[in-house]
Every structure is written in C-alpha cells, then in structure tokens.
Protein backbone atom coordinates (compact mmCIF):
# COMPACT_ATOMS: atom_id res chain seq x y z
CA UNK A 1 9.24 -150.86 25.69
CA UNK A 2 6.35 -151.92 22.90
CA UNK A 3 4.34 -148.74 23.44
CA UNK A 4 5.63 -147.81 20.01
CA UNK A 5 4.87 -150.91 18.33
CA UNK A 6 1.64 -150.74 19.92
CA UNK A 7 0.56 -147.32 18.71
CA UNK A 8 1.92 -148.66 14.94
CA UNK A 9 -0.88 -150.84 15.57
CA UNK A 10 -3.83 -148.56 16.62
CA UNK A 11 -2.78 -146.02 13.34
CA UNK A 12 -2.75 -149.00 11.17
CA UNK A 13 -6.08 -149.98 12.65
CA UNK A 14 -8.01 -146.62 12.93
CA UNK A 15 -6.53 -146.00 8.74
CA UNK A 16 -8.39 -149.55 7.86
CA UNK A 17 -4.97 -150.57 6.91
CA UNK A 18 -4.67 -153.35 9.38
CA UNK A 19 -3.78 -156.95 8.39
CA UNK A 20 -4.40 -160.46 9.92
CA UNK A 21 -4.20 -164.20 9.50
CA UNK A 22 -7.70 -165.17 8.29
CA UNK A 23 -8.47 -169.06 9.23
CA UNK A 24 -9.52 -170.87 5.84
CA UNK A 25 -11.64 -174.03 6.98
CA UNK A 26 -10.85 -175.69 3.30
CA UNK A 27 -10.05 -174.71 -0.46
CA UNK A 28 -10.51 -176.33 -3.55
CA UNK A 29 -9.61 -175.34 -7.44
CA UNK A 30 -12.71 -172.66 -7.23
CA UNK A 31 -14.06 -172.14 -3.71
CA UNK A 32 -13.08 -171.16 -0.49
CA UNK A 33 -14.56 -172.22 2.89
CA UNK A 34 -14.90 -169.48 5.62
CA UNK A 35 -16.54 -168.29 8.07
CA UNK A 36 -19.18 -171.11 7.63
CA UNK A 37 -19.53 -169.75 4.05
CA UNK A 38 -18.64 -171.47 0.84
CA UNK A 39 -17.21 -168.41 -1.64
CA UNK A 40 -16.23 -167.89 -5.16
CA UNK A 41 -12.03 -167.41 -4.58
CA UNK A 42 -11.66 -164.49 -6.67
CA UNK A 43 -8.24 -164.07 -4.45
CA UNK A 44 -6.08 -166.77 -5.23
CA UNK A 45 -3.11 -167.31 -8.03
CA UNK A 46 -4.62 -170.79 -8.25
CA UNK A 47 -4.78 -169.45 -11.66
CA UNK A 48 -5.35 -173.26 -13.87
CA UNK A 49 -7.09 -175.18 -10.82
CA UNK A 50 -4.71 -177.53 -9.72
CA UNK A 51 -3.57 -176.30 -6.47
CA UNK A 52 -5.97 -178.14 -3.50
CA UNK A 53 -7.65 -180.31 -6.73
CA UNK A 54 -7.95 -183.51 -4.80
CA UNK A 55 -7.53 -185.31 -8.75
CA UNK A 56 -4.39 -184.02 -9.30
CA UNK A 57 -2.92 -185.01 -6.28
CA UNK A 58 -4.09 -188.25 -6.44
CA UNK A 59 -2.58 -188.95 -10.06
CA UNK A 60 1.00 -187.53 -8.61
CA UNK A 61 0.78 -189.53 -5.86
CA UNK A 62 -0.25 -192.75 -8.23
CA UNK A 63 2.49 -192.34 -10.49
CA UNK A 64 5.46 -191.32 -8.16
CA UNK A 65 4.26 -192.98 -4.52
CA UNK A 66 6.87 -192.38 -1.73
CA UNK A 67 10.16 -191.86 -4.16
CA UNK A 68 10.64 -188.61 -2.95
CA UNK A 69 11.16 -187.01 0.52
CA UNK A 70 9.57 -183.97 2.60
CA UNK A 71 12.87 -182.12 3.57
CA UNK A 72 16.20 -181.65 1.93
CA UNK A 73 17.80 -180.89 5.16
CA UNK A 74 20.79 -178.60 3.60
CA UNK A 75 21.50 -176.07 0.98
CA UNK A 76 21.68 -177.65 -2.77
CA UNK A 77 25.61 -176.36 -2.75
CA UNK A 78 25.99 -178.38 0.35
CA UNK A 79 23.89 -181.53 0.71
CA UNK A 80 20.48 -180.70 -0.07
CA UNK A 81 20.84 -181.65 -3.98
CA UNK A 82 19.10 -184.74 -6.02
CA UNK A 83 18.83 -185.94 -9.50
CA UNK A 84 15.18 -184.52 -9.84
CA UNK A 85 16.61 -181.00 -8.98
CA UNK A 86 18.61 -181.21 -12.72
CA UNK A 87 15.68 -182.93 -13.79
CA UNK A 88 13.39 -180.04 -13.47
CA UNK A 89 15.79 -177.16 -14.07
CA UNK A 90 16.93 -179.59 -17.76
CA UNK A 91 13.18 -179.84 -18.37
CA UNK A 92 12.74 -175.72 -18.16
CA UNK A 93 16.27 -175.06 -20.07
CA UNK A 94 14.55 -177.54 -22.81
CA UNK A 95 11.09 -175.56 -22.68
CA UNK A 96 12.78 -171.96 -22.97
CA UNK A 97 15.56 -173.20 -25.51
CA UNK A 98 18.03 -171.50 -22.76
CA UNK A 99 21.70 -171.81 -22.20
CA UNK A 100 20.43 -173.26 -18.50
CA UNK A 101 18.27 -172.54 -15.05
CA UNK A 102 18.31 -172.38 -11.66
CA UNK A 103 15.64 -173.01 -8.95
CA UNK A 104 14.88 -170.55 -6.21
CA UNK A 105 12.65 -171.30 -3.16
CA UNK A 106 9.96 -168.61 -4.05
CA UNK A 107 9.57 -165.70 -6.18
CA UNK A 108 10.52 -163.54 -3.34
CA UNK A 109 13.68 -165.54 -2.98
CA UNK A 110 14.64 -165.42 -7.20
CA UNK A 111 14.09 -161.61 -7.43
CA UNK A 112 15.66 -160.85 -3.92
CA UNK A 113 18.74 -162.82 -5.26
CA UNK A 114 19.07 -161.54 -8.96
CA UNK A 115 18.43 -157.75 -8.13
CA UNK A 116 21.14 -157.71 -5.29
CA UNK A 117 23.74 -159.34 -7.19
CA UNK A 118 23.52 -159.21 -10.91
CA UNK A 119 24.70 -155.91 -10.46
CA UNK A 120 27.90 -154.26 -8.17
CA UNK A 121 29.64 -150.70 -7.32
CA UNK A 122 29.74 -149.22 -10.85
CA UNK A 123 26.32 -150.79 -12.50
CA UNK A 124 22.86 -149.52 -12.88
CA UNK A 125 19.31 -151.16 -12.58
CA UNK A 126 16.44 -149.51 -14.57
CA UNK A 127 12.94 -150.86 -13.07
CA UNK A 128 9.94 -150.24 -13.76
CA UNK A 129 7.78 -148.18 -10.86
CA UNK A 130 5.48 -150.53 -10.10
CA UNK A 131 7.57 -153.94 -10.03
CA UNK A 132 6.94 -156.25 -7.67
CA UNK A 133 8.55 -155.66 -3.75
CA UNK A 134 10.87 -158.36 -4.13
CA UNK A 135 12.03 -156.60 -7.18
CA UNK A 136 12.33 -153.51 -5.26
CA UNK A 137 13.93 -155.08 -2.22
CA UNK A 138 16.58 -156.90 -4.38
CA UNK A 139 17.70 -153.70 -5.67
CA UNK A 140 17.82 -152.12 -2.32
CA UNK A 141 20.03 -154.78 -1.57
CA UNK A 142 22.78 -154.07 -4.36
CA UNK A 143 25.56 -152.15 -4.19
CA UNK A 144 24.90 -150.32 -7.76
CA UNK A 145 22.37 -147.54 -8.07
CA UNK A 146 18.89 -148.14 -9.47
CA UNK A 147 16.30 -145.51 -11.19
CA UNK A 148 12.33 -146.32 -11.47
CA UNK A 149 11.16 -145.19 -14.61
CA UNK A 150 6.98 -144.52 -14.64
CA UNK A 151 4.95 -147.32 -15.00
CA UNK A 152 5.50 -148.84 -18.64
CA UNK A 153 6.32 -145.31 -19.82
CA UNK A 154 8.64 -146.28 -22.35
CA UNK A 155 9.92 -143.32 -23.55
CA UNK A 156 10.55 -142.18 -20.04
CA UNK A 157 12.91 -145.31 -20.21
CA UNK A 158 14.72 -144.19 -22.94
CA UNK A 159 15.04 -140.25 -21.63
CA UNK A 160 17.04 -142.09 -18.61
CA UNK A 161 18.98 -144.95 -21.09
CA UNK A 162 20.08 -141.50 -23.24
CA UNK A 163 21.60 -139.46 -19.88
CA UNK A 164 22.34 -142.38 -17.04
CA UNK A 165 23.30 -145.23 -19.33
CA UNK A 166 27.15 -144.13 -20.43
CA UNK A 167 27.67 -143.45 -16.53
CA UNK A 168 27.88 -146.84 -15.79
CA UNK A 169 29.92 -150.49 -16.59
CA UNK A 170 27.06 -153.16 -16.59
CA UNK A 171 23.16 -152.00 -17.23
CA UNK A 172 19.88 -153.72 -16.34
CA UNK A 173 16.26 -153.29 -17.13
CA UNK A 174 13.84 -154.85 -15.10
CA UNK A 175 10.12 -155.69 -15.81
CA UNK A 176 6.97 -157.82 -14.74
CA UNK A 177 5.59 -158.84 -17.77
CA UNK A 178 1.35 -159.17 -16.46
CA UNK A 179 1.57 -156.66 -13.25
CA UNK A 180 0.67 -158.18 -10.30
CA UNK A 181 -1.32 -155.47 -8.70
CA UNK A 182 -2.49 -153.93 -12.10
CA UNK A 183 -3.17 -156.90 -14.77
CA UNK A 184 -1.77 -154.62 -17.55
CA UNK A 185 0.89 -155.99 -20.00
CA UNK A 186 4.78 -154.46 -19.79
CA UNK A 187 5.93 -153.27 -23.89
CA UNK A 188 8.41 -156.32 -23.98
CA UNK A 189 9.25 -155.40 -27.61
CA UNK A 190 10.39 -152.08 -26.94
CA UNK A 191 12.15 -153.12 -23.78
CA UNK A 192 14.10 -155.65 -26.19
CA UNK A 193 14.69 -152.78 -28.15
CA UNK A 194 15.72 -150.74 -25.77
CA UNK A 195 18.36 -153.32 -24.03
CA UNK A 196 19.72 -154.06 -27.58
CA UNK A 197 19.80 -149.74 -28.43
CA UNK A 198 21.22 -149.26 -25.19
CA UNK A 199 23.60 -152.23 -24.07
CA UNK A 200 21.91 -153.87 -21.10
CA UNK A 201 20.68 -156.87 -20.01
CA UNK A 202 17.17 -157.47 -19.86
CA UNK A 203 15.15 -159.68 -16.63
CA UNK A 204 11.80 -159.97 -17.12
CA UNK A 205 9.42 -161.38 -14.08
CA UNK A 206 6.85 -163.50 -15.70
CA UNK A 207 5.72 -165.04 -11.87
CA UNK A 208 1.93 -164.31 -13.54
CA UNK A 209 2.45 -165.11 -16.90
CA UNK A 210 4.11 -168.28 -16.49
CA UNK A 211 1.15 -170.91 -17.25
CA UNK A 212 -1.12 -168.52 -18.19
CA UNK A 213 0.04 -166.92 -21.22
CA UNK A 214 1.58 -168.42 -24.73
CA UNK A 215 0.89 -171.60 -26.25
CA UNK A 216 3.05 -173.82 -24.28
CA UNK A 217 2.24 -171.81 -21.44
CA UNK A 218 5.61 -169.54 -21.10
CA UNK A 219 4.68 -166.87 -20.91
CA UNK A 220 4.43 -163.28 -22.76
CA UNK A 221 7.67 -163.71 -23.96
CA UNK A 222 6.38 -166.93 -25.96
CA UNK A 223 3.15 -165.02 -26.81
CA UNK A 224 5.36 -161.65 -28.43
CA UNK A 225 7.95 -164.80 -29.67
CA UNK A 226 10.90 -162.79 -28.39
CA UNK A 227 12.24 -165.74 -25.68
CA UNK A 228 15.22 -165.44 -27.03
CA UNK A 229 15.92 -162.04 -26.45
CA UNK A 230 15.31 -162.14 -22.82
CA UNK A 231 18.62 -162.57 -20.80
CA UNK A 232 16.87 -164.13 -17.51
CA UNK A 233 13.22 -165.16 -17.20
CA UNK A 234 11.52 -165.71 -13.53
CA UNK A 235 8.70 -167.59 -13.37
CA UNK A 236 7.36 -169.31 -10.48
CA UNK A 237 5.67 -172.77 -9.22
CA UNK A 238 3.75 -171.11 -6.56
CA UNK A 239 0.57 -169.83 -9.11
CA UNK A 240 -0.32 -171.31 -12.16
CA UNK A 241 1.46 -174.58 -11.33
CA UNK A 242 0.15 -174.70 -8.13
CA UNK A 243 3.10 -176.07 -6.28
CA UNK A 244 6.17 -174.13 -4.37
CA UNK A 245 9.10 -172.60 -5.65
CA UNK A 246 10.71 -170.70 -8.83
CA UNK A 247 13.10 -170.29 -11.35
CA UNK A 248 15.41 -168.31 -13.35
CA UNK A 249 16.08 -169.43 -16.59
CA UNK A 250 18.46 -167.67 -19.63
CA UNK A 251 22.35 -167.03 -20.35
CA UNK A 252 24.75 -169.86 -19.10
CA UNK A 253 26.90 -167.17 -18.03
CA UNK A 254 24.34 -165.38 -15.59
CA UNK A 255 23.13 -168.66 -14.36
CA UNK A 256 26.44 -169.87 -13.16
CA UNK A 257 27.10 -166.26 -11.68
CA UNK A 258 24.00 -166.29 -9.82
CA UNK A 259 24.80 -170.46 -8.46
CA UNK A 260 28.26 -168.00 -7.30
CA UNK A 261 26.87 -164.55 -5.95
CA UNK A 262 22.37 -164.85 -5.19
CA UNK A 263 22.71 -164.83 -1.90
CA UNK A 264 19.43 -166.34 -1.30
CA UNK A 265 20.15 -169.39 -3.47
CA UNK A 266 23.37 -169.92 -1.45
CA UNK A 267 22.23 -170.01 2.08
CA UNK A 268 18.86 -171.52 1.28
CA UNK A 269 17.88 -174.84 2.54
CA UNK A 270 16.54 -176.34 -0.76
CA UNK A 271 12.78 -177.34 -0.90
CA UNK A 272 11.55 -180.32 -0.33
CA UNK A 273 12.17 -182.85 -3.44
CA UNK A 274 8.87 -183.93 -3.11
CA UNK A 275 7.80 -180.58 -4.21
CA UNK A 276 10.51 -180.68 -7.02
CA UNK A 277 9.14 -183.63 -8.15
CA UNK A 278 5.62 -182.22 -8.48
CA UNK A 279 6.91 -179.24 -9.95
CA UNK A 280 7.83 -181.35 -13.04
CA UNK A 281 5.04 -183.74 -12.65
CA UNK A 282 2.25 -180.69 -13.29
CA UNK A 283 4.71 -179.46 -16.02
CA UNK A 284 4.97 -182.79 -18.20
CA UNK A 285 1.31 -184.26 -17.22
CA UNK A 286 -1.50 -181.29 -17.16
CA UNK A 287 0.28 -177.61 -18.47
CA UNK A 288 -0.21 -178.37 -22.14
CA UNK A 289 -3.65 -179.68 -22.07
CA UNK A 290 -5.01 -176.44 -20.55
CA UNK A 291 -4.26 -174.50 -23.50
CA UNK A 292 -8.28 -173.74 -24.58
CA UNK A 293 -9.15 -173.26 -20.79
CA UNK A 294 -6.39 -170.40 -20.55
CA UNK A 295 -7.59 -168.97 -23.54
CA UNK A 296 -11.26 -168.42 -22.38
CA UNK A 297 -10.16 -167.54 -19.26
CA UNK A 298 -8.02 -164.79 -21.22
CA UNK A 299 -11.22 -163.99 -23.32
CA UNK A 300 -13.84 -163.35 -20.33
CA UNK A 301 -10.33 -160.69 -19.03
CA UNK A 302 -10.83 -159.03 -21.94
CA UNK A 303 -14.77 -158.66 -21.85
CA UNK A 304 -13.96 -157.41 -17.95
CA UNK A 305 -11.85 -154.60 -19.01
CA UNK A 306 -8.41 -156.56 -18.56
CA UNK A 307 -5.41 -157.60 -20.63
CA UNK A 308 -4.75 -160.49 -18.04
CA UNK A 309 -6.74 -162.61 -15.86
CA UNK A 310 -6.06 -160.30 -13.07
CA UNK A 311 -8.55 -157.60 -13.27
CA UNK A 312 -8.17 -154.17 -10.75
CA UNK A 313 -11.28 -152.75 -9.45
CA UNK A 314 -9.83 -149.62 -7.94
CA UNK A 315 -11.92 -148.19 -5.00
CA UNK A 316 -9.47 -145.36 -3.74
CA UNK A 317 -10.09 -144.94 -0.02
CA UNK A 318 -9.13 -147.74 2.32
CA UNK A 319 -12.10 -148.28 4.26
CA UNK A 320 -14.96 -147.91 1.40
CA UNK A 321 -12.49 -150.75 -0.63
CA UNK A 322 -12.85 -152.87 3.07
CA UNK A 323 -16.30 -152.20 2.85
CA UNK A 324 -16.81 -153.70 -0.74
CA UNK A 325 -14.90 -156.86 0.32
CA UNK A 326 -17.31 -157.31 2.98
CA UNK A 327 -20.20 -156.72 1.05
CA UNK A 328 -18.89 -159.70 -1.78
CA UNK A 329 -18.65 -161.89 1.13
CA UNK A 330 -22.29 -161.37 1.93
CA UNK A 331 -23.09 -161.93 -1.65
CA UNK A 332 -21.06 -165.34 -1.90
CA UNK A 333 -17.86 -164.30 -3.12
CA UNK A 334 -14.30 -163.68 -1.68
CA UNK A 335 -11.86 -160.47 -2.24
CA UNK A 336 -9.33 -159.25 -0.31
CA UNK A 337 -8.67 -155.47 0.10
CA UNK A 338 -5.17 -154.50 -1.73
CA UNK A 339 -4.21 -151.24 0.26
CA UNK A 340 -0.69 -148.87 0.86
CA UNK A 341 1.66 -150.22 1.04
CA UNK A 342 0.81 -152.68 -1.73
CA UNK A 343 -0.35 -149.95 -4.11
CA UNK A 344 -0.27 -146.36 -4.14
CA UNK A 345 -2.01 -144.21 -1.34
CA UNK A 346 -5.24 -143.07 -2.61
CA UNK A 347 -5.54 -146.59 -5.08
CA UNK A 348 -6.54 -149.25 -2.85
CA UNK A 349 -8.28 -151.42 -4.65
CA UNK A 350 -9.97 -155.38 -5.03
CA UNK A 351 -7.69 -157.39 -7.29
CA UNK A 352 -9.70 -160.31 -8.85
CA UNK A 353 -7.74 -163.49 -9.95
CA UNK A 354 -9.88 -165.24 -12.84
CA UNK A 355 -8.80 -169.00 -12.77
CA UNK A 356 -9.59 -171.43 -15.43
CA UNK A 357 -12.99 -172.78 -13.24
CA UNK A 358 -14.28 -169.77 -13.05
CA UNK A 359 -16.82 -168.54 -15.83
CA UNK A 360 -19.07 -165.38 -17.04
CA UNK A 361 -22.07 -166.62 -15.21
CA UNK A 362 -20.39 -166.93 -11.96
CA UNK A 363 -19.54 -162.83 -11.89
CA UNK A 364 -22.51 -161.81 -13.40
CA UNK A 365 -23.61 -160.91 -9.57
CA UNK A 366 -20.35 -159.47 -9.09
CA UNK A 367 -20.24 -156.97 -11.68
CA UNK A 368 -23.56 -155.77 -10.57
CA UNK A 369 -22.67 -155.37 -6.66
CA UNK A 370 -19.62 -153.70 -7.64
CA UNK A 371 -20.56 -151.05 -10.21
CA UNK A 372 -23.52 -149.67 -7.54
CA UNK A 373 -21.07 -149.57 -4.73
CA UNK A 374 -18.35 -147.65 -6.85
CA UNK A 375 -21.50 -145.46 -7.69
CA UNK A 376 -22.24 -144.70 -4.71
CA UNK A 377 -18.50 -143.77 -3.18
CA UNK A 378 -18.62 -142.07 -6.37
CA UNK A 379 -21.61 -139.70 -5.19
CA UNK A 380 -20.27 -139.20 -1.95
C-alpha cells in the first residue's frame, strides 16, 4: 500500500532532492546553534534582528505583561476578534494612507486567499513566472484563467495585456516586489503603467520588502513613491518584523470583498492576540529606528552583486549546491540548499539572507569558499 510513497522517497533521495526537519539547539538575531556548532544564519528572514533577540522580548513583555492571550479559539467572523485586531490593521491603513486592511494568518494564507477569489468565471490573472507558490497556488485555486508572463519581462506583459486583456470582465497583475528566491527588484512603475494602460488591478507581494525597504520601512512601493497606485499590498509579520502573520492592505472595496469571499480568512482560527499585539508593538517601538541599519545592510547587497538583501549564489546541480552547504557549515556558517521544486531544474542554488547584524567582515570567508567551489564545479 506505501510502496509508492516509498519509492517517491528513494528518487527524491538518490536526486539529492530530499528534505528533513533539522533540530536547531537555539537561535538568536545572528547565529544559529547546531550540531554542536555555533553558525553565521545566512538562512533566516530574521531580516532586522528582532526575532529570538532576548531584548526585544523583554521590553514587549515590560510594557504589555499578561494583557493579551495565547489562543483566539475561533475565527475573527465568529468569536476569535479583539480590539487590538482593529488596532493593528488601523495602525497599517494609517502607515499606507489606504482605504483599509485585513490580517491573514501567514503569507501563505493572504496570497492563497486573494489569488482564489479576487477573481471568478470570466476574469484573468497575469503573474509573473517566478511568484511565490502561494501566489501560484491561489491562482490554481480560482475559477478565472491565469497566464505567467517571463520573469519581469515587461514587454512580454504587455504582448499578453494587447491580445488576452479585452477577452475578459475583471483583470489582475500580480508581482513580488524583492523575489524571494532571486533578490532582484519587479519594474513596479511599468506594472503601474501597465494596470492603468490596460484596466486592471494591480497586487503586489512585498512579504520581503516590508521592513526592509523605504524610509518608513514599506516597502518598494514607498521607495518608487507609487503606494498609492497599488490596489492591494501583502506584506507579512513573519520576516522583518519577526513575529507571525500578514496583511493585505489597499481599496476599501477589495478589503471588504476579501472579509466576504478569501476563503482562508473565513475559516481561519485567528492568531493568537498576543501575537497581534506584538505585531504592533515591533511596528510603533523599533521599525523606524532601524532606518541606517537597513540601509547598510542594503549597501553591503549591492557590493555582493544584489539589489536586495537576499543574494542567489546559483550552483546548478543538486548535489554539488548540497555539497557547498556542507562545506559553509565546516567553515562556520549556515546555508540551506534551494533545489526543484523551489527553483528551476538545473538552478539550485544557496540563497543568503543578509540581516541587519550581519556585516562585510563576517562574509569575507564566505565569498572566498564560495568562488573556489563554483570554480571548481565550473572545471568539471
């Protein structure tokens, strides 16, 4: 009966595309404990520190104590809703200057929602090829057709705005702005352009933008000062603010459809209010004074060859990009191997998170180990 999950197994194994659990014995804002080893985290979306920062914790604990609870116990449509739910989705419309927002449990659970019912029979989804899989599975989800236009290829967008676009009632383009898996920077001007040229409404997925980039920390839309032109806005709690959750902020009118029709707002038990609460707390307390941090940890991107702080070191074959991880770990610092189906076939790679605590002496070993191993497969 489980032969055939069994021999999924061995393929996955023998390819080097096998996954497990690995068992962390601690964290903090820059190092990772395992295996007996304390390592440079050059994996984590801990991307300003304050996630596992003992300090932090401390001060949110000081200032709230036990007001708030560790389970909501019921759907926020239901039971499971509080004043500090409003409080935090107020304090984002207020940031954004939006007509209102709406929390999601996760990232996954925000662009699973949107992308499977923004749209219906009749409507059309334009994505980008490399969005996120939670973009992807949203639109899977929805009963309207989608296209993928190549990566950031903007007038391949346009080619399939000028034949597909009349063919259909309601239109959306969708877009990371910093690519997860890639670092690279979507065109959000022309993609304004385009939604205004071409009638559609525009989503943008800033989950790695959103307390990294822009002065107040909002992102690339704050940084190309087009926030106003974006119709919904994800961002999430789960990186830079190092707590749980998400949002969706823009339009009234979308908002209160998606409180109607995203599924996975509706039959979600809402998170815990004492993660709410610290949501906000990291918001109003410590995102504004890490403005000069994010900007040198921008800077030292830049000198790496990256237009974010995540930074791709493509390997290409699985187990030489296994190999390299391994070889890091010996040297003091800790990767994980990105591999199909994360990334193309043929493009696995090491994906390096920069965080604010990390600086140019701490990868000067790094670049080293990694240019003569990349020589070397190179040789081969």
């Amino acid at each position: 009966m489980f032969e055939n999950y069994e021999n999924a197994l061995d393929f996955l194994k023998s390819n080097s595309h096998y996954r497990d659990i690995s068992d962390f014995e601690a964290k903090d804002e820059k190092y990772i404990f395992y295996k007996g080893k304390k390592l440079l985290n050059l994996s984590s979306n801990n991307y300003l520190g304050l996630a596992d920062n003992i300090n932090v914790t401390k001060a949110f604990l000081e200032d709230t104590g036990d007001r708030y609870s560790f389970g909501s116990a019921s759907a926020r449509l239901l039971t499971g809703n509080l004043p500090v739910y409003k409080d935090l989705e107020n304090l984002i419309t207020d940031m954004y200057k939006s007509g209102g927002t709406l929390l999601f449990n996760s990232g996954y659970h925000a662009n699973v929602g949107i992308n499977s019912s923004l749209t219906s029979k009749g409507d059309v989804i334009f994505s980008d090829k490399l969005n996120h899989a939670s973009i992807i599975d949203g639109m899977r989800l929805a009963e309207s057709k989608f296209f993928r236009y190549p990566h950031n290829n903007m007038q391949a967008l346009e080619k399939l705005l000028q034949r597909e676009r009349a063919n259909y009632k309601n239109a959306v383009i969708v877009s990371e702005s910093v690519f997860s898996m890639d670092g690279d920077i979507a065109d959000l001007k022309k993609l304004v352009e385009l939604k205004n040229k071409y009638n559609c409404i525009l989503v943008i997925d800033e989950a790695h933008a959103f307390g990294v980039f822009g002065k107040n920390g909002l992102g690339v839309g704050e940084e190309y000062d087009i926030l106003d032109e974006i119709d919904l806005l994800i961002g999430t709690f789960g990186k830079a603010i190092g707590s749980m959750g998400a949002f969706v902020t823009g339009r009234r009118v979308l908002i209160d459809y998606l409180i109607n029709k995203a599924r996975s707002f509706i039959f979600s038990t809402a998170l815990p209010p004492v993660n709410i609460a610290f949501s906000k707390w990291v918001i109003e307390n410590k995102l504004l004074q890490t403005y000069q941090k994010r900007k040198q940890m921008l800077s030292l991107a830049r000198k790496l060859g990256s237009e974010s702080h995540i930074i791709p070191v493509i390997v290409g074959p699985n187990d030489k990009t296994v190999e390299l991880c391994e070889h890091l770990y010996n040297n003091g610092y800790f990767t994980l191997p990105i591999r199909p189906p994360t990334v193309p076939e043929g493009t696995s790679r090491l994906r390096l998170s920069l965080t604010t605590e990390i600086n140019e002496k701490d990868l000067e070993t790094l670049c080293n180990i990694i240019g003569s191993i990349k020589m070397e497969i190179k040789n081969l």
